[in-house]
N, C-alpha and C. Protein backbone atom coordinates (compact mmCIF):
# COMPACT_ATOMS: atom_id res chain seq x y z
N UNK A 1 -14.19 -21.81 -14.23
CA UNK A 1 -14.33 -20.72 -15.20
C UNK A 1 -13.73 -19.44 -14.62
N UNK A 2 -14.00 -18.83 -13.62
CA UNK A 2 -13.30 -17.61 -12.58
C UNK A 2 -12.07 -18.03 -12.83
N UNK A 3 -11.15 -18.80 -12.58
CA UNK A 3 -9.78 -19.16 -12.44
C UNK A 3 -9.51 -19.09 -13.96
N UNK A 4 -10.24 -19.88 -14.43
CA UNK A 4 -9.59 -19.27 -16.48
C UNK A 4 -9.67 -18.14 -16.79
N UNK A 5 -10.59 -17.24 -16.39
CA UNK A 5 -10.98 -15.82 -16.55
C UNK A 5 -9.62 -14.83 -15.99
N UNK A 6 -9.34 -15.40 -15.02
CA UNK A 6 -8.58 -14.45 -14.00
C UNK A 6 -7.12 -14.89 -14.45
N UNK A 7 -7.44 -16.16 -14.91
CA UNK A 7 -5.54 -16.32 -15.39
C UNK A 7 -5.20 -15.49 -16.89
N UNK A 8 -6.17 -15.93 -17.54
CA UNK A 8 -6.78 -15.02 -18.96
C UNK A 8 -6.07 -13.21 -18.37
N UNK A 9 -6.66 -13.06 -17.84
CA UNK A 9 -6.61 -11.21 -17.58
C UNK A 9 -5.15 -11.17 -16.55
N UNK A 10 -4.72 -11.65 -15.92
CA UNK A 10 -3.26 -11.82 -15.42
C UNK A 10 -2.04 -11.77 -16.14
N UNK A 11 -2.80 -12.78 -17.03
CA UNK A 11 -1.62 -12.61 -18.59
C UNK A 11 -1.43 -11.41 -19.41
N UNK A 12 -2.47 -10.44 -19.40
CA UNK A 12 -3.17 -9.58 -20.24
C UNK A 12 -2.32 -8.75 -19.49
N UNK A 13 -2.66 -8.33 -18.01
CA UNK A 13 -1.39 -7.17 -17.26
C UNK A 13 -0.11 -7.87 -17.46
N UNK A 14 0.45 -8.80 -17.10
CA UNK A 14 1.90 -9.15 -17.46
C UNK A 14 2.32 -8.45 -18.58
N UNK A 15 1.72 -8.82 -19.68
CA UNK A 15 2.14 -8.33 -21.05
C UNK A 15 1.89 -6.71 -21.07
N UNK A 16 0.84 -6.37 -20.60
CA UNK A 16 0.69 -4.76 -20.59
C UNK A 16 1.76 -4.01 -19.45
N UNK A 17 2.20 -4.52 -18.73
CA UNK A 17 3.04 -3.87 -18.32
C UNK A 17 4.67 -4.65 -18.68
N UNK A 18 4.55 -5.23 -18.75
CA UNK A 18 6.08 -6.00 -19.53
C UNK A 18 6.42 -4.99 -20.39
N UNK A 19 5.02 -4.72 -21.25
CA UNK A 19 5.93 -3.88 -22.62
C UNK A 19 6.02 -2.04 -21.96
N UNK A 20 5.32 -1.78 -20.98
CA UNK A 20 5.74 -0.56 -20.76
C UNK A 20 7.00 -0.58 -19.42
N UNK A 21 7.25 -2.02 -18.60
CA UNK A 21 8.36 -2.01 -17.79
C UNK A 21 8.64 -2.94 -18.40
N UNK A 22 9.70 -3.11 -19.34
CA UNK A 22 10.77 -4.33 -19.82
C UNK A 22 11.36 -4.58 -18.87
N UNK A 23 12.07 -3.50 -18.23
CA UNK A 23 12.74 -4.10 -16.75
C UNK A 23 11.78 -5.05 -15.79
């Protein structure tokens, strides 16, 4: 469950910063 949680919220910064660094 920790490891789904934490991959869950990993994804969540990727995308939150993807869309403010596209680069």
């Amino acid at each position: 469950k920790g490891d789904v949680a934490r991959a869950s919220r990993q994804g969540w910064f990727s995308r939150f910063f993807s869309v403010i660094s596209p680069f």
